[in-house]
Protein backbone atom coordinates (compact mmCIF):
# COMPACT_ATOMS: atom_id res chain seq x y z
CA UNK A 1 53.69 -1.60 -5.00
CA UNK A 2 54.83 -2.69 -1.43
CA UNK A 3 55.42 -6.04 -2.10
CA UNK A 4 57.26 -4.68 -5.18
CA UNK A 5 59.58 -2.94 -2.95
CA UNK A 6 60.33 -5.73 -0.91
CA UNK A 7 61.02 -8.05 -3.51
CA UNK A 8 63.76 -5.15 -4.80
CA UNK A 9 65.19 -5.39 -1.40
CA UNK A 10 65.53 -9.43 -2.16
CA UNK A 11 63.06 -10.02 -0.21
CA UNK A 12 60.06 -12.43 -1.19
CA UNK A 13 56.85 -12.66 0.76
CA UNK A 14 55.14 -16.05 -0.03
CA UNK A 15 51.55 -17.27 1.38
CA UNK A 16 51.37 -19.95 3.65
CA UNK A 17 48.65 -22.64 2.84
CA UNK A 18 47.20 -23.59 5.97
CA UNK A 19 45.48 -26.63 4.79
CA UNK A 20 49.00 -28.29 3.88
CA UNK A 21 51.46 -29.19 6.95
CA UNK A 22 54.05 -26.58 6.62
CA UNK A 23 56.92 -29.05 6.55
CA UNK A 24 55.70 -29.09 3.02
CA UNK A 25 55.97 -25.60 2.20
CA UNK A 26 58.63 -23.52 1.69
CA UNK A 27 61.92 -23.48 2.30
CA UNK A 28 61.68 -19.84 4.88
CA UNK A 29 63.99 -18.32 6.26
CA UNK A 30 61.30 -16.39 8.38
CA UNK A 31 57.41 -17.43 8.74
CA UNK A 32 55.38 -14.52 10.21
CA UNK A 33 52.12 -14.61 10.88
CA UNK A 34 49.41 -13.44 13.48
CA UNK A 35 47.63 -16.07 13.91
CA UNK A 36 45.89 -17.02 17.56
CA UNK A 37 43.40 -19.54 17.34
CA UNK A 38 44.23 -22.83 19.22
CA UNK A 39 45.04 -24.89 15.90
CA UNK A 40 46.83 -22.50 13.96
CA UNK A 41 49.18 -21.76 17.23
CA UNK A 42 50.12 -25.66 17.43
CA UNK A 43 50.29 -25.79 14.02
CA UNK A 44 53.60 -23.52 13.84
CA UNK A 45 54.83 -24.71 17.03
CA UNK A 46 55.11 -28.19 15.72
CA UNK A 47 57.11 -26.55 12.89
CA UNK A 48 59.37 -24.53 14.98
CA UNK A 49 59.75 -28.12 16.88
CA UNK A 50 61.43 -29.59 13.39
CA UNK A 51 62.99 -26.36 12.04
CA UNK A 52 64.85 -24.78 14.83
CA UNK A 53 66.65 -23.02 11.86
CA UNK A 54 63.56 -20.83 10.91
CA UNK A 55 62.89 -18.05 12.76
CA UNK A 56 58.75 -17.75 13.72
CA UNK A 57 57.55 -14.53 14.49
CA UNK A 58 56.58 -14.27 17.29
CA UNK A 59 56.02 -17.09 19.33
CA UNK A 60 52.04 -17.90 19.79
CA UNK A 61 51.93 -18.18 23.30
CA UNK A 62 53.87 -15.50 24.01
CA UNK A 63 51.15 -13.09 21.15
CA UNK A 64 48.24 -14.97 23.35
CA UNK A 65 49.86 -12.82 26.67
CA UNK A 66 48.68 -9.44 24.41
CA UNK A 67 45.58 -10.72 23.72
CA UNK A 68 43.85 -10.21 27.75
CA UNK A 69 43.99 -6.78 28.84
CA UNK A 70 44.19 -8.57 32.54
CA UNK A 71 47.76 -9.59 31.59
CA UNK A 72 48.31 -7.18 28.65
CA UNK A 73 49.97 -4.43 30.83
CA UNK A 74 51.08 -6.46 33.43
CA UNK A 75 54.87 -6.45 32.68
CA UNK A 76 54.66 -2.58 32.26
CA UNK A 77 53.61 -2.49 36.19
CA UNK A 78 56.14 -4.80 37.33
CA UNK A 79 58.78 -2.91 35.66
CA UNK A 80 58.34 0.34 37.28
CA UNK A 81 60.49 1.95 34.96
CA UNK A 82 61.72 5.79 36.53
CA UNK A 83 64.54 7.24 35.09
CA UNK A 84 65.92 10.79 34.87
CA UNK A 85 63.66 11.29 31.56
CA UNK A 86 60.66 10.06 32.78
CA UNK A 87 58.44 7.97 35.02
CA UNK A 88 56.43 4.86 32.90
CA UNK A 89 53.16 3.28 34.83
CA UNK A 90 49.51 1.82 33.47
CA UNK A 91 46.59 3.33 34.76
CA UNK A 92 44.80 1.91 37.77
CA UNK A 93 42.27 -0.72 36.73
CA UNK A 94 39.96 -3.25 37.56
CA UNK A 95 38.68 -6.88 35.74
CA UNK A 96 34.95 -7.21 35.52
CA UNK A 97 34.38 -10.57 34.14
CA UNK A 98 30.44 -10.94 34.69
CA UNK A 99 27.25 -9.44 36.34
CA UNK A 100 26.94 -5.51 35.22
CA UNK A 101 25.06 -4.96 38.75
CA UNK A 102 28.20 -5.59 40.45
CA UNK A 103 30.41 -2.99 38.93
CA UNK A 104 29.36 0.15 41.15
CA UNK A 105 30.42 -1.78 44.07
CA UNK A 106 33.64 -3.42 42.85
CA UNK A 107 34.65 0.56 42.08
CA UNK A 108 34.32 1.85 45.60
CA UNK A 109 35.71 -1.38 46.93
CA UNK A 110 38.70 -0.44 44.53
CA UNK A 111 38.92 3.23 45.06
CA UNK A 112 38.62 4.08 41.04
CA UNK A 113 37.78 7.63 40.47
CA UNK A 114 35.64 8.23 37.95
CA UNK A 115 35.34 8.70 35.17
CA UNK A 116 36.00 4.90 33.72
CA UNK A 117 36.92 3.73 30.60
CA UNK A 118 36.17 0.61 29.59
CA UNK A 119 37.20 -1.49 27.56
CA UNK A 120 36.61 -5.24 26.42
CA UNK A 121 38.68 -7.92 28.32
CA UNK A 122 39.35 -9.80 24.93
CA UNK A 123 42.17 -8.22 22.49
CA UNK A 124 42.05 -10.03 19.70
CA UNK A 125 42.82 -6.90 16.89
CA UNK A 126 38.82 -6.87 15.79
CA UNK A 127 36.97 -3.83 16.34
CA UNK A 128 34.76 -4.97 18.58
CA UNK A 129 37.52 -5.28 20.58
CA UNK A 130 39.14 -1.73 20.09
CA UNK A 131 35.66 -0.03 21.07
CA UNK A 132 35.69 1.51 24.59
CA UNK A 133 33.75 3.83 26.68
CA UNK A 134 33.53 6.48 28.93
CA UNK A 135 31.85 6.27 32.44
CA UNK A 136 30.80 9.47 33.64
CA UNK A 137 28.75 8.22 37.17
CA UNK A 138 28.36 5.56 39.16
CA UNK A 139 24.86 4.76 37.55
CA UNK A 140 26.14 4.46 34.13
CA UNK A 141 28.24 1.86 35.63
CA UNK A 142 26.00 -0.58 35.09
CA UNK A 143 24.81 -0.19 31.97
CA UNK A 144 28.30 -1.42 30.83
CA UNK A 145 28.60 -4.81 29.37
CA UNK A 146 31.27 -7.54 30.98
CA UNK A 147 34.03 -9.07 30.57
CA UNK A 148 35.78 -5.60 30.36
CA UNK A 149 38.36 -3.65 31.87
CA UNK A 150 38.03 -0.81 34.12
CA UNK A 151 40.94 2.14 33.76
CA UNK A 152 40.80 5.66 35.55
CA UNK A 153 40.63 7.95 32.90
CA UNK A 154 43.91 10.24 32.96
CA UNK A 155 43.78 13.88 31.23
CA UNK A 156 46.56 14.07 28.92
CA UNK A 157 45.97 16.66 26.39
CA UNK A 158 43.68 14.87 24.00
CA UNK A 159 46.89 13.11 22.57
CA UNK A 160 48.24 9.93 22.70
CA UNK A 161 51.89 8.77 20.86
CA UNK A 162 51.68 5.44 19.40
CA UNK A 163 55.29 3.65 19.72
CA UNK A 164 55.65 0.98 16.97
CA UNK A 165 58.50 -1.65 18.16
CA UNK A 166 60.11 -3.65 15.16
CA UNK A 167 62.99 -5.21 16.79
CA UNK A 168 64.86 -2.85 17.85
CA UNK A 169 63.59 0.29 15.93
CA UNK A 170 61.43 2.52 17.57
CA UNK A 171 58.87 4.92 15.74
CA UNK A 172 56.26 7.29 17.53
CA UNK A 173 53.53 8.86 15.70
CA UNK A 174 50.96 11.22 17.49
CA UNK A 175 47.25 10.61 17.56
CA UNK A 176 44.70 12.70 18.60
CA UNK A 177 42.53 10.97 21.70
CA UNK A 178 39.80 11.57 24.14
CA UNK A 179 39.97 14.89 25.54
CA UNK A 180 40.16 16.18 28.53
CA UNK A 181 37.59 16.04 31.34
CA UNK A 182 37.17 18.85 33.77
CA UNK A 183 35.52 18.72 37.12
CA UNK A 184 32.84 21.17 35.96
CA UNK A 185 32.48 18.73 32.63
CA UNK A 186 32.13 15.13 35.25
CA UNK A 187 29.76 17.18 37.52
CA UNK A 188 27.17 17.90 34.57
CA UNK A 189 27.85 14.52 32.74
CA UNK A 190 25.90 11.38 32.93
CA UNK A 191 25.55 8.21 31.37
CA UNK A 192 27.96 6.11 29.20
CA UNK A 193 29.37 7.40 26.20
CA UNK A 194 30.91 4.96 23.29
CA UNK A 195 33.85 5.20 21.42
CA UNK A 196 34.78 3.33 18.26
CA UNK A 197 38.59 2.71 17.37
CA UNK A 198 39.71 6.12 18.67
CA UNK A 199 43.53 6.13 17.96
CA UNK A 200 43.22 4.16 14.81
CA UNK A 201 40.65 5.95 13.51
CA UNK A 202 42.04 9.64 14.13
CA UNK A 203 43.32 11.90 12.11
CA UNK A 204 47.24 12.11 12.73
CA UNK A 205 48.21 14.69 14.88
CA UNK A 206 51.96 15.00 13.88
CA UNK A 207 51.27 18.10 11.82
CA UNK A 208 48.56 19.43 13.97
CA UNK A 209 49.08 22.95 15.60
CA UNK A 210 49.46 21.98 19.08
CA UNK A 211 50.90 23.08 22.30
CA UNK A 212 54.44 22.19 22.66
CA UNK A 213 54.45 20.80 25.84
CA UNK A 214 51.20 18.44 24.87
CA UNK A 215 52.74 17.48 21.44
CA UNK A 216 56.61 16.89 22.61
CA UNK A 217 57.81 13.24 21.94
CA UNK A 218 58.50 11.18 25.20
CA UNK A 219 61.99 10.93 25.70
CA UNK A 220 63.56 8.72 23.11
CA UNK A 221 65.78 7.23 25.94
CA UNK A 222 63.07 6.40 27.77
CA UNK A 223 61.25 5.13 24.90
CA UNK A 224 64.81 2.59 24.19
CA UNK A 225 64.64 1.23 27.61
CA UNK A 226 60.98 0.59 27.90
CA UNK A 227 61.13 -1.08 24.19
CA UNK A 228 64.25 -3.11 25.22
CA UNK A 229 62.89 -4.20 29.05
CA UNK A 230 59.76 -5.05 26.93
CA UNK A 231 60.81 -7.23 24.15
CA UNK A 232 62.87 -9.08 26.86
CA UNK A 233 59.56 -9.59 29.41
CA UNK A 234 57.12 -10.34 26.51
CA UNK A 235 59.25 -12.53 24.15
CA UNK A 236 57.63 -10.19 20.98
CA UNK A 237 59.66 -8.52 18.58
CA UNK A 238 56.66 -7.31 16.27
CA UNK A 239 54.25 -4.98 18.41
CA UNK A 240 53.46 -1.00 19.64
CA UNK A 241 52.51 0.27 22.51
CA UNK A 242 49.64 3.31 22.84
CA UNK A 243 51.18 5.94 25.48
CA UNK A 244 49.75 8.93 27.33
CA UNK A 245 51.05 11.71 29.06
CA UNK A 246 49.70 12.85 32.32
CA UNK A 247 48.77 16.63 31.82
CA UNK A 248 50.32 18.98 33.72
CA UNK A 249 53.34 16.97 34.09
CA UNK A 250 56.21 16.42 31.52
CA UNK A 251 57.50 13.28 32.92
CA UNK A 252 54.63 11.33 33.88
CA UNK A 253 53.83 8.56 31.13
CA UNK A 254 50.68 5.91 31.48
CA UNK A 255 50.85 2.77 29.10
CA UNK A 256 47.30 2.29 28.07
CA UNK A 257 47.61 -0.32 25.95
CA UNK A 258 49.81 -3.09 23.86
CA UNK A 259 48.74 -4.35 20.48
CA UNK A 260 50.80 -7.19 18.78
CA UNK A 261 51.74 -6.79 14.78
CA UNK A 262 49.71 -3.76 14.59
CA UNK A 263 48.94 -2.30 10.52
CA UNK A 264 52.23 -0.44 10.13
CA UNK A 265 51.42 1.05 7.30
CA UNK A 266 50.70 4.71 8.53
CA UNK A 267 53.64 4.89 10.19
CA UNK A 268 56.61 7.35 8.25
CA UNK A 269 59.33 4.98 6.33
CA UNK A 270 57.78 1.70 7.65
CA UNK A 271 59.17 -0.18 4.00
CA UNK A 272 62.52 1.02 5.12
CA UNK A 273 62.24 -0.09 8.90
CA UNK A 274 60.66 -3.23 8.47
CA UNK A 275 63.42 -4.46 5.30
CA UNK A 276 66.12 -3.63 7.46
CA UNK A 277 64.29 -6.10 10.33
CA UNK A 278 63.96 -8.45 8.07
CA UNK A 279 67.04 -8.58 6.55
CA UNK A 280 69.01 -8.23 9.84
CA UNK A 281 67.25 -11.67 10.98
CA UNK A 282 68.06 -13.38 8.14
CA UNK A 283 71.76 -12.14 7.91
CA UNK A 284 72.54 -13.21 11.88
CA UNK A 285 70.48 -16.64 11.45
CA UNK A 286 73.17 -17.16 8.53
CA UNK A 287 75.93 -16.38 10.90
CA UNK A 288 75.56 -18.70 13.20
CA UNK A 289 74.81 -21.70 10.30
CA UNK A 290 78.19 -23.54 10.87
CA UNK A 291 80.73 -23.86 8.21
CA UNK A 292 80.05 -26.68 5.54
């Protein structure tokens, strides 16, 4: 039924055979894919080498940047974005590559205030990779299993807005999240508590009965600037971005993480967003073909 609706739109979605060289296949006008391992990635670079005329989405070594949570939220720090809508920063964090017995240390040497979450170093869109947990003490510290990612946990309502980026489109969704942790609640805790996929696997809190000030949207100029500064820094035009809001404040946005080509199809008029992508890359590639 989707592809159906694409191919209405005159748009045709054909499957690339990667045992054949790709100069073989085709013609495109677009190849996308989301591909990372080491052959597949030179195996469209070589392509884009000898058709400068197709547009590859996205680039593989700029996906690979998404795909180490060291790096992944990198560009969002450097950017300090503050504007009159808002204020956009990641959460403090800290790279544990190896040796679990290390980890209470590292913390204090860091200054992270508990509680942790943690989260595997390695991106790669399994779900291994989306599982994370929560760190109530410095004992349960090292029970945790390396490479991972330390980030201070930040109350924010127990909701997080997923921002899908295609192009230049923006579309948030709520999702519920962890909830909050109270001082009474990290004095009585212990231990290490696991997570699977939270925000994928959560019910949709758009039509939830919430409190205003936790459900409101970020500001959808903010949103534009961080998507545009973004697309720019990473080279990606196919990606979303998981956002919290500190509570207690209605300006204060955390980044928490950046997942390239994420499933898009839970988010409200995706068909619609994503033709219109499509179609708008193909219609300026055929602009600037010169005249026969």
């Amino acid at each position: 039924q989707c592809l159906e609706w694409f191919r209405n739109k005159g748009i045709l979605f054909v499957a690339i055979d990667q045992s054949r060289p790709l100069s073989d296949q085709g013609p495109f006008d677009i190849v996308l894919h989301k591909h990372l391992h080491t052959t597949l990635a030179f195996f469209f670079q070589d392509y884009r080498k000898t058709h400068p005329e197709v547009t590859v989405l996205d680039p593989p070594d700029a996906i690979q940047h998404l795909h180490n949570r060291q790096s992944m939220l990198q560009c969002v720090a450097d950017m300090n974005l503050s504007t009159s809508y808002g204020k956009v920063d990641v959460p403090r964090q800290l790279v544990i590559k190896k040796d679990a017995s290390s980890i209470p240390d590292a913390v204090t040497k860091a200054g992270l205030t508990l509680p942790l979450v943690a989260k595997p170093l390695v991106a790669d869109g399994s779900a291994k990779s989306h599982e994370l947990s929560l760190a109530y003490d410095q004992y349960s510290l090292r029970k945790l299993e390396p490479p991972l990612v330390l980030q201070e946990f930040i109350n924010h309502g127990g909701v997080l807005f997923k921002v899908y980026i295609v192009g230049e489109a923006i579309k948030v969704v709520r999702r519920f999240s962890l909830p909050d942790v109270c001082k009474r609640e990290l004095a009585n805790n212990a231990g290490v508590c696991r997570f699977p996929r939270v925000s994928c696997a959560a019910a949709s809190a758009d039509d939830a009965d919430l409190d205003p000030v936790i459900a409101e949207l970020p500001p959808r100029p903010l949103l534009e600037k961080l998507g545009k500064e973004l697309r720019r820094r990473l080279g990606l035009r196919l990606f979303n971005l998981d956002i919290i809001r500190e509570h207690g404040t209605g300006d204060q946005f955390y980044v928490i993480d950046i997942n390239y080509f994420p499933g898009y199809g839970k988010v409200p008029e995706y068909e619609h967003i994503f033709t219109d992508f499509l179609l708008g890359l193909a219609q300026s590639k055929y602009k600037k073909r010169p005249y026969q």
